[in-house]
N, C-alpha and C. Protein backbone atom coordinates (compact mmCIF):
# COMPACT_ATOMS: atom_id res chain seq x y z
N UNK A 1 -69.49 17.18 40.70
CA UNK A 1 -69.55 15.77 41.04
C UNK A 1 -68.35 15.08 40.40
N UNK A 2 -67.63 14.09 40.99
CA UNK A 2 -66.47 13.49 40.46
C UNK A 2 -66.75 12.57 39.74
N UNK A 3 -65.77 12.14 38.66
CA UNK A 3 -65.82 11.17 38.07
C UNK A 3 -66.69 9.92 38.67
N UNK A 4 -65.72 9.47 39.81
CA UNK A 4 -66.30 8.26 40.63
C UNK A 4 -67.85 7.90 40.88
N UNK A 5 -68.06 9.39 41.78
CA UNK A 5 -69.39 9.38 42.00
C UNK A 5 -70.57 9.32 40.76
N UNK A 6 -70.12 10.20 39.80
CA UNK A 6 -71.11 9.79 38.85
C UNK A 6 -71.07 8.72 38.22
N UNK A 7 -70.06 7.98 38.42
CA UNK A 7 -69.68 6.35 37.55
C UNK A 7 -70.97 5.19 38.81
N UNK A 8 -70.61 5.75 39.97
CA UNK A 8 -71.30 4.68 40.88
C UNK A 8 -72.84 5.21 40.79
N UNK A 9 -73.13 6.41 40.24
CA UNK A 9 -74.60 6.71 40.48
C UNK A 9 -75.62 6.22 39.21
N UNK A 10 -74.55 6.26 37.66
CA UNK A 10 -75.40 5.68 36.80
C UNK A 10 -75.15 4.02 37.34
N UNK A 11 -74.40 3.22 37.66
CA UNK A 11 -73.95 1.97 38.07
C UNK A 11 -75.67 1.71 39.15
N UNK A 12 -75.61 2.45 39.92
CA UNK A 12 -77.26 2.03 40.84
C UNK A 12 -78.40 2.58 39.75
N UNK A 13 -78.07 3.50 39.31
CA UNK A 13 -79.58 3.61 38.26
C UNK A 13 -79.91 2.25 37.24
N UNK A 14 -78.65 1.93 36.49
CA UNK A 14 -78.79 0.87 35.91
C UNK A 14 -79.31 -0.72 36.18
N UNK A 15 -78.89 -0.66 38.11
CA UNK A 15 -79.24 -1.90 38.34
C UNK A 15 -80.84 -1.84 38.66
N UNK A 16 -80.75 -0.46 38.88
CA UNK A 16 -82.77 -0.10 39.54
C UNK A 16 -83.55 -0.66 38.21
N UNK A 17 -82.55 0.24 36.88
CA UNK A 17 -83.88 -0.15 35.86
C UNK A 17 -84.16 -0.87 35.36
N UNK A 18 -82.89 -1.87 34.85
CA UNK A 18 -82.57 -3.61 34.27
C UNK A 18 -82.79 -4.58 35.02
N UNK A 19 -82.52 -4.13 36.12
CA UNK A 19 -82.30 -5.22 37.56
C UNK A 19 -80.78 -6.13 37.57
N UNK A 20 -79.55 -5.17 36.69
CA UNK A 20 -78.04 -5.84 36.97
C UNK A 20 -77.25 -5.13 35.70
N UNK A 21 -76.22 -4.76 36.22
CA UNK A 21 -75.17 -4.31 35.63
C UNK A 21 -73.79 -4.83 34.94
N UNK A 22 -73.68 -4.41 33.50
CA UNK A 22 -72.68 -5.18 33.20
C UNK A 22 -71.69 -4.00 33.05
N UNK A 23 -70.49 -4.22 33.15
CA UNK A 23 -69.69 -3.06 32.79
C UNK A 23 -69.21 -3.07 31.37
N UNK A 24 -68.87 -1.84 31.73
CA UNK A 24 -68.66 -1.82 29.53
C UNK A 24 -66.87 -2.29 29.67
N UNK A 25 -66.99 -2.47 28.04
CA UNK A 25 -65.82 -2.62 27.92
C UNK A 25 -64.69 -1.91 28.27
N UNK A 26 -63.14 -2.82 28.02
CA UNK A 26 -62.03 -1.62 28.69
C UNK A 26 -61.72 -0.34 27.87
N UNK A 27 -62.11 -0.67 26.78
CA UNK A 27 -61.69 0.59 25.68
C UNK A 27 -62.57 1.87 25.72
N UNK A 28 -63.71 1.51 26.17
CA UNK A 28 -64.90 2.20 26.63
C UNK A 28 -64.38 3.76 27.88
N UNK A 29 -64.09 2.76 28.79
CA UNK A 29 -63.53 3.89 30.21
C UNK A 29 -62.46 3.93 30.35
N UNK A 30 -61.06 3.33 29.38
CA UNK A 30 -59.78 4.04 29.53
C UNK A 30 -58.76 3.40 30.75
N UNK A 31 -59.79 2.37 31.30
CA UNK A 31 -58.59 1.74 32.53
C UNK A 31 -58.85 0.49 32.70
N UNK A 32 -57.53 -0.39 32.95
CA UNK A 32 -57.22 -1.57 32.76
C UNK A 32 -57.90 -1.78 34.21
N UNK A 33 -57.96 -3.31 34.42
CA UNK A 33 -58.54 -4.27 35.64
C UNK A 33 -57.78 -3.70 36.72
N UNK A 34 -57.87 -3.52 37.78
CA UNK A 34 -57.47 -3.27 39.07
C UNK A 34 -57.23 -1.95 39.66
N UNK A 35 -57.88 -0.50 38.51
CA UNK A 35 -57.92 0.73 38.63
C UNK A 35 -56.44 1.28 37.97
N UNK A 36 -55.75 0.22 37.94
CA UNK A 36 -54.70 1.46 36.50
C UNK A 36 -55.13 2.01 35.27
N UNK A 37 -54.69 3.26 35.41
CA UNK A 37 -54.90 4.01 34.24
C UNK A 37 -54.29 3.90 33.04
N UNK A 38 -54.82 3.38 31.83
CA UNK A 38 -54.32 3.26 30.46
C UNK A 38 -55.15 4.33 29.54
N UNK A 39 -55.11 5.26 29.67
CA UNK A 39 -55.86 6.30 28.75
C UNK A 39 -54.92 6.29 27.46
N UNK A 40 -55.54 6.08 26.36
CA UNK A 40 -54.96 6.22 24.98
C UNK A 40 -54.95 7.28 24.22
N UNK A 41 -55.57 8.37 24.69
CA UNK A 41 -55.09 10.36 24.95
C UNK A 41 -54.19 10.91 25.35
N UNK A 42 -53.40 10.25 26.52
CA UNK A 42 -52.31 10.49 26.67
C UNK A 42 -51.20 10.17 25.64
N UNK A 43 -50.87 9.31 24.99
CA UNK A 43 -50.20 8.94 23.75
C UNK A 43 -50.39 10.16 22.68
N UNK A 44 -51.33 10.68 22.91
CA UNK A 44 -51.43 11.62 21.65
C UNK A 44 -51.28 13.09 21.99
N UNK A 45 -51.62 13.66 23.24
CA UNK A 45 -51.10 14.72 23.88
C UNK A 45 -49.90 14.92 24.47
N UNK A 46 -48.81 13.66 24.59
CA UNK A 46 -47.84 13.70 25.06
C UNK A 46 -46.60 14.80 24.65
N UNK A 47 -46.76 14.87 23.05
CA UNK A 47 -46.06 15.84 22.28
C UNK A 47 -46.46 17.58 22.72
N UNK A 48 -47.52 17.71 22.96
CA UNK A 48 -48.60 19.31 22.59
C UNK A 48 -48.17 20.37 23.00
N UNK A 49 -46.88 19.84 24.73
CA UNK A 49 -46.17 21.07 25.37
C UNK A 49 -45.02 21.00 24.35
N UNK A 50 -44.32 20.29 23.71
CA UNK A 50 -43.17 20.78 22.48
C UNK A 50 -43.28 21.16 21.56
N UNK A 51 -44.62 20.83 20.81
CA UNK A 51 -45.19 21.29 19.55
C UNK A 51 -45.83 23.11 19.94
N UNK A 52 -45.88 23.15 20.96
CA UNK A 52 -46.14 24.93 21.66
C UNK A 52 -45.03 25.25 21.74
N UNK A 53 -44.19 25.01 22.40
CA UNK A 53 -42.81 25.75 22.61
C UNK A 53 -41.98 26.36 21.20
N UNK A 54 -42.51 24.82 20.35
CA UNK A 54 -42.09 25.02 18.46
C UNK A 54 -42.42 26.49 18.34
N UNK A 55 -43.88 25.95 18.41
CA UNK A 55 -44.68 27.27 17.78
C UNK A 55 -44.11 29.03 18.33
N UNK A 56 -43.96 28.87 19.46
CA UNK A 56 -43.62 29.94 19.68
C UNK A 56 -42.22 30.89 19.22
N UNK A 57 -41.24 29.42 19.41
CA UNK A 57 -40.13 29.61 18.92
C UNK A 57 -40.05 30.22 17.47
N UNK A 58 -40.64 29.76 17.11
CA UNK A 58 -40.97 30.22 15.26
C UNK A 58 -41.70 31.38 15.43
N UNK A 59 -42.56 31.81 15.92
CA UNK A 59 -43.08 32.85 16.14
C UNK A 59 -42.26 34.15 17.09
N UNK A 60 -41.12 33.59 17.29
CA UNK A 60 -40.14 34.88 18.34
C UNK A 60 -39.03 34.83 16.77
N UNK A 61 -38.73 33.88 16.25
CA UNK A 61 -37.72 33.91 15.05
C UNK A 61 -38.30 34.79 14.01
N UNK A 62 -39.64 34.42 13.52
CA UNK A 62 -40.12 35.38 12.54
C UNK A 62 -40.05 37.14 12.99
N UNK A 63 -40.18 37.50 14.15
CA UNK A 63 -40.63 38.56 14.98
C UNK A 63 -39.32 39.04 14.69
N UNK A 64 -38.25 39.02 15.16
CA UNK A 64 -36.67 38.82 14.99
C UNK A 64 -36.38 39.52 13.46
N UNK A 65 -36.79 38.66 13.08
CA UNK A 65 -35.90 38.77 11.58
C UNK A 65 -36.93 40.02 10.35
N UNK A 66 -38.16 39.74 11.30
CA UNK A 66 -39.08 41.40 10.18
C UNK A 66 -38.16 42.48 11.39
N UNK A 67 -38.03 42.49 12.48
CA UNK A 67 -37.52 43.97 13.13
C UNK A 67 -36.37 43.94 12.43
N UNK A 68 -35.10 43.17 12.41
CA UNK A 68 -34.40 43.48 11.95
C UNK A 68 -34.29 43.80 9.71
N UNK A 69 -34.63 43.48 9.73
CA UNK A 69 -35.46 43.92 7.95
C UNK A 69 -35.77 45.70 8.39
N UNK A 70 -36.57 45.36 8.77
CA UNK A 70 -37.07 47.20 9.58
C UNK A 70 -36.23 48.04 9.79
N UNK A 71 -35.55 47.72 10.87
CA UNK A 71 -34.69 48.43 11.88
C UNK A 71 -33.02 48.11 12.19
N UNK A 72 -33.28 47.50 10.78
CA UNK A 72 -31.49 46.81 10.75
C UNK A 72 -30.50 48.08 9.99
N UNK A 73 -30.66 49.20 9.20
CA UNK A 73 -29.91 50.13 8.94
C UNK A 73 -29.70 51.23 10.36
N UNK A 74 -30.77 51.18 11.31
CA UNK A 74 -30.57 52.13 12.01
C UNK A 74 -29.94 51.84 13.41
N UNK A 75 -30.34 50.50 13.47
CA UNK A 75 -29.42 49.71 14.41
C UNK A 75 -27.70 49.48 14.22
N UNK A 76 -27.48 49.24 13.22
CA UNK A 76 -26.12 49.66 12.57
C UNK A 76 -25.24 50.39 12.80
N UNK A 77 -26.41 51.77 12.63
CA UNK A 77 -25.51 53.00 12.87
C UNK A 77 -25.53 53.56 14.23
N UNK A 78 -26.51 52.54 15.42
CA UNK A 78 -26.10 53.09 16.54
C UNK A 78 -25.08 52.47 16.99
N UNK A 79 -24.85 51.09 16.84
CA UNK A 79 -23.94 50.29 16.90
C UNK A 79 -22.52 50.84 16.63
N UNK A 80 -22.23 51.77 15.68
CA UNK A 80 -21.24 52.09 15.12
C UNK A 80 -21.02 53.31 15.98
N UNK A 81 -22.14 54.21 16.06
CA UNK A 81 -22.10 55.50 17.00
C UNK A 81 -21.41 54.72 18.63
N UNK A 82 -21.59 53.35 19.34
CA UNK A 82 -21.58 53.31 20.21
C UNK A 82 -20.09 52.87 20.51
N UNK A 83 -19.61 52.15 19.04
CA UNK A 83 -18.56 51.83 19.07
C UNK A 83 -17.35 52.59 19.15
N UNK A 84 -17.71 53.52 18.09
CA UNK A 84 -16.70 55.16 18.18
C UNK A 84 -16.45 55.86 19.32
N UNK A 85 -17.53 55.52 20.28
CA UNK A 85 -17.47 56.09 21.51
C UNK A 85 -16.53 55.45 22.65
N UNK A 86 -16.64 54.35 22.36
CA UNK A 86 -15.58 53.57 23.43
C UNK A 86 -14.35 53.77 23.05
């Protein structure tokens, strides 16, 4: 069920059981008078796809730098084997 529809179905339950509906406030449902959207979640998720990309980035840098710790004498010497060869 969509947003809408369930907004208009408690909207008739409410008028059945009170006998009239007030709407709640704007801070309540996130949108200004005339159906624009002002969600104040967006402000705070706006960052979350760069703060991931961070993360990962740091997480491919750390990855990086233990292989090479590891595998940095033997890499060296193929490097050198490959060089002699040319």
């Amino acid at each position: 069920m969509t947003d809408r529809r369930l907004a208009a179905r408690l909207r008739s339950l409410t008028v059945r059981i009170y006998g009239k509906y007030e709407s709640p406030p704007l801070a309540w449902t996130g949108s200004a008078p005339g159906g624009a959207q002002s969600c104040p979640r967006d402000h705070t998720q706006s960052g979350q796809g760069l703060v991931e990309y961070g993360v990962i980035l740091v997480i491919m840098t750390v990855a990086c730098v233990v292989s090479l710790v590891f595998f940095g004498d033997q890499l060296s010497s193929l490097l050198s084997l490959i060089a002699s060869a040319v």
